[in-house]
C-alpha atoms as a PDB file:
ATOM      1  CA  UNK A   1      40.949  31.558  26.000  1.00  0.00           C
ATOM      2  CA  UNK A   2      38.717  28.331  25.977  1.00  0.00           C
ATOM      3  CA  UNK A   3      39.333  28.127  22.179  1.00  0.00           C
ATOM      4  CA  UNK A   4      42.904  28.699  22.330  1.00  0.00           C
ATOM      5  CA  UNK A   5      42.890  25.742  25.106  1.00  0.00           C
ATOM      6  CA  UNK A   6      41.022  23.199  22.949  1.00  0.00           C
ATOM      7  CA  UNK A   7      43.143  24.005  19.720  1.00  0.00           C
ATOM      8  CA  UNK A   8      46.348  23.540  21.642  1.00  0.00           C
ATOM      9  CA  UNK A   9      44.958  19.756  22.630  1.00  0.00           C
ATOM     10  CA  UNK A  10      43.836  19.117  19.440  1.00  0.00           C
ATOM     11  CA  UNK A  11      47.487  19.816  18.266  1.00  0.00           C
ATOM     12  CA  UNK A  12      48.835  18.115  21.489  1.00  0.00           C
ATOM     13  CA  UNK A  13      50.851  21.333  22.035  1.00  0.00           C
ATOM     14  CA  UNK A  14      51.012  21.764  25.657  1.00  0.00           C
ATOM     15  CA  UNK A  15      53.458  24.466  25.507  1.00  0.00           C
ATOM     16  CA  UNK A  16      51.102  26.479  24.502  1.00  0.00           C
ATOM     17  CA  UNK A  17      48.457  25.905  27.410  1.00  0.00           C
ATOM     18  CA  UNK A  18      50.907  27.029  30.019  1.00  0.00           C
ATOM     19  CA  UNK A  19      50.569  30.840  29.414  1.00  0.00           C
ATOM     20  CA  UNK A  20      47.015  30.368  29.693  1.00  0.00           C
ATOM     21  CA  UNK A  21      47.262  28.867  33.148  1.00  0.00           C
ATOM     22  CA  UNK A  22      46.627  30.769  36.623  1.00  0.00           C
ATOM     23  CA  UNK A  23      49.808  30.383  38.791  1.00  0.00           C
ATOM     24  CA  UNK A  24      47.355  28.770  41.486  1.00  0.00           C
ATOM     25  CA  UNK A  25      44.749  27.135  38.720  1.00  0.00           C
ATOM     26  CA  UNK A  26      42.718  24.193  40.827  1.00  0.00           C
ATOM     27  CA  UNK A  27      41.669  20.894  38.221  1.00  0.00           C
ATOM     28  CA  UNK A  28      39.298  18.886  39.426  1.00  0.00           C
ATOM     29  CA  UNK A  29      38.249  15.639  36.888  1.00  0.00           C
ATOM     30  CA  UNK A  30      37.027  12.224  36.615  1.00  0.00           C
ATOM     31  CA  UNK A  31      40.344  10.590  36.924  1.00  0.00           C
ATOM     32  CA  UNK A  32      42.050  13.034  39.172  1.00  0.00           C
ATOM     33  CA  UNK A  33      42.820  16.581  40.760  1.00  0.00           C
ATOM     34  CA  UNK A  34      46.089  18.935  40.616  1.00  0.00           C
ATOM     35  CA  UNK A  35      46.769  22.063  41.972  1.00  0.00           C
ATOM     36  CA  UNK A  36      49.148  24.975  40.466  1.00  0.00           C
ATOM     37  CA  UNK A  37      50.290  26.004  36.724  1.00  0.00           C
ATOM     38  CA  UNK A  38      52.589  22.974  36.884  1.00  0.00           C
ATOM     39  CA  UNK A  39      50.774  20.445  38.259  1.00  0.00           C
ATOM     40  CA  UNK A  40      48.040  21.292  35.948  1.00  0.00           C
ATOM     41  CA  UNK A  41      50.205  21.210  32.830  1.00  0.00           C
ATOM     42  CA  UNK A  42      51.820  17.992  33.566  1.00  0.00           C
ATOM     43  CA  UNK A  43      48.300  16.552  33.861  1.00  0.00           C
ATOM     44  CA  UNK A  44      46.674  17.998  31.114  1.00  0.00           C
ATOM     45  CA  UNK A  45      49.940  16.555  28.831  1.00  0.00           C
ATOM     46  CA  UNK A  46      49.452  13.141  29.728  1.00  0.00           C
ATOM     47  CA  UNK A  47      45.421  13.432  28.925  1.00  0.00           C
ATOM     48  CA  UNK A  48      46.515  15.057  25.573  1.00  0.00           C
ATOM     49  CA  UNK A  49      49.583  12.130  24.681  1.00  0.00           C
ATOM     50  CA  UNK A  50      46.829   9.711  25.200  1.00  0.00           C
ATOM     51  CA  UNK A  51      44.180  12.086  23.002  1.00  0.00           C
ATOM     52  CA  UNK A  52      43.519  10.890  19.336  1.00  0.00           C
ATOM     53  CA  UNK A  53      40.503  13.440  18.443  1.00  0.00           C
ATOM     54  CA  UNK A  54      38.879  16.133  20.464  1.00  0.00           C
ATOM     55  CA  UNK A  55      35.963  17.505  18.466  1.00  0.00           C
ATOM     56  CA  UNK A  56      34.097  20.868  20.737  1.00  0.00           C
ATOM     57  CA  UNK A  57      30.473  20.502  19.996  1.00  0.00           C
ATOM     58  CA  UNK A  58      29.337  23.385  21.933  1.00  0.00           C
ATOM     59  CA  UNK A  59      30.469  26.272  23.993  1.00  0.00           C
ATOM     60  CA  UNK A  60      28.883  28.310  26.437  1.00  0.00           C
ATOM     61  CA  UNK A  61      30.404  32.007  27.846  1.00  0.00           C
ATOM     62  CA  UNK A  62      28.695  32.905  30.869  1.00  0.00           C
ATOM     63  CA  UNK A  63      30.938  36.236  31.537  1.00  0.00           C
ATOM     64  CA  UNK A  64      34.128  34.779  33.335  1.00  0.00           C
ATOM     65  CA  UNK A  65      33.165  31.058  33.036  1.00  0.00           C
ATOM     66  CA  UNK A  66      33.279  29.147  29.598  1.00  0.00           C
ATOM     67  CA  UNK A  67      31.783  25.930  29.360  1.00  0.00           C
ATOM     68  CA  UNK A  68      32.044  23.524  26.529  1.00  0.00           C
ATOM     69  CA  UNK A  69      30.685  20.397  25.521  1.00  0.00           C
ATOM     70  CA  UNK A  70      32.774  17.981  23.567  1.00  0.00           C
ATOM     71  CA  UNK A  71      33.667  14.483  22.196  1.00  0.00           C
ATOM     72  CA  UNK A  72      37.145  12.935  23.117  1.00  0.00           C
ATOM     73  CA  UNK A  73      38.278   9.623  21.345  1.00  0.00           C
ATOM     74  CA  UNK A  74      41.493   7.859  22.673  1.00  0.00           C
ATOM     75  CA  UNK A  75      43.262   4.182  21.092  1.00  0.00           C
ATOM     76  CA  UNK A  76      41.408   2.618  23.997  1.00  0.00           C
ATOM     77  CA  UNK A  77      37.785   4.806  23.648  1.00  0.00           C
ATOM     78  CA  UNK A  78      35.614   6.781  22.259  1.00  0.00           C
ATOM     79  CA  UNK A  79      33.802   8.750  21.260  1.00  0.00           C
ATOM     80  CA  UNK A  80      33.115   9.832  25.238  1.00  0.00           C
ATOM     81  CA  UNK A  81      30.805  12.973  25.616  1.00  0.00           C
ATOM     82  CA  UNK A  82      32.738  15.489  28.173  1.00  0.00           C
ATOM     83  CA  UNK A  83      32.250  18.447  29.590  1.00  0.00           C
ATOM     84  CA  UNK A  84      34.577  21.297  30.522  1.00  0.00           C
ATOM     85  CA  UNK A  85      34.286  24.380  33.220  1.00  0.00           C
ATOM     86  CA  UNK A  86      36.582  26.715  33.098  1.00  0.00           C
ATOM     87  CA  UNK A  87      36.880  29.649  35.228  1.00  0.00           C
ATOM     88  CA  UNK A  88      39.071  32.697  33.789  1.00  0.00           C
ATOM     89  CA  UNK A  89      40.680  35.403  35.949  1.00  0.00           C
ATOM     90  CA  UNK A  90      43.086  38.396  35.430  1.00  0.00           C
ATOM     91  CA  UNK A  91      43.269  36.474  31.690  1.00  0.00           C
ATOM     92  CA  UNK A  92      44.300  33.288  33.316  1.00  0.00           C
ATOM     93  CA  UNK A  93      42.494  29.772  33.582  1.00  0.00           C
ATOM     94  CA  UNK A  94      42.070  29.741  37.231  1.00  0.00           C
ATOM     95  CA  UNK A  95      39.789  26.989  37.688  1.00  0.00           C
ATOM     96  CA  UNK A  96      39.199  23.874  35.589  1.00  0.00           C
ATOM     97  CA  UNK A  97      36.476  21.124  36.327  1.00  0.00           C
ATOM     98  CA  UNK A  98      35.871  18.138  33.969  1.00  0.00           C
ATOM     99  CA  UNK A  99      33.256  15.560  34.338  1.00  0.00           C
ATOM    100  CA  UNK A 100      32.866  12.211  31.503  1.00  0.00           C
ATOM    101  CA  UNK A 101      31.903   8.659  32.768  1.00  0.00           C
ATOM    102  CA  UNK A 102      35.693   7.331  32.961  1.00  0.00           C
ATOM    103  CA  UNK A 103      35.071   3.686  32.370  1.00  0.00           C
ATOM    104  CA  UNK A 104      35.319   3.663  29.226  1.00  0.00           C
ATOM    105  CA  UNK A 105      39.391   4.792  29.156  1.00  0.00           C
ATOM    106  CA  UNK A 106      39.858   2.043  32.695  1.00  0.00           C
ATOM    107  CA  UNK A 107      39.223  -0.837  30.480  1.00  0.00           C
END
């Protein structure tokens, strides 16, 4: 699920993240929140327009709860080291927290 996620960024396919999503999937991040599939998706394909390079350096699977450690480069910044929670249910991303220090991308 978690690798399926980051390869669909990488390719700045968002179509294929929205199967993946949890009709009621909560984001929480640095530089905002949504709630719902799409909410979520419209989010997450603004963050992956804006995405140049997103290179996982580690995962973690903790049963239902991936999280992964990875570098994100944009036209404006980068490398920034982020970090990614996801929680999966029923085969679904239901919840997604990200944490980075933002001010890199706010100029």
């Amino acid at each position: 699920m978690a690798a399926t996620y980051f390869q669909a960024w990488r390719n700045g396919d968002i179509d294929s993240v929205r199967p993946l999503l949890h009709p009621d999937v909560d984001f929480a991040g640095a530089l905002g929140s949504t709630h719902g599939a799409a909410e979520t998706a419209s989010g997450l394909a603004g963050m992956f327009a804006m995405t140049r390079q997103v290179e996982v350096i580690k995962r973690w699977v903790d049963g239902p709860d991936v999280l992964t450690w990875f570098e994100l480069r944009t036209d404006a910044a980068g490398p920034l080291p982020v970090v990614n929670w996801s929680h999966v249910e029923d085969g679904q991303i239901s919840r997604i927290r990200v944490t980075f220090d933002p001010r890199p991308l706010l100029g």
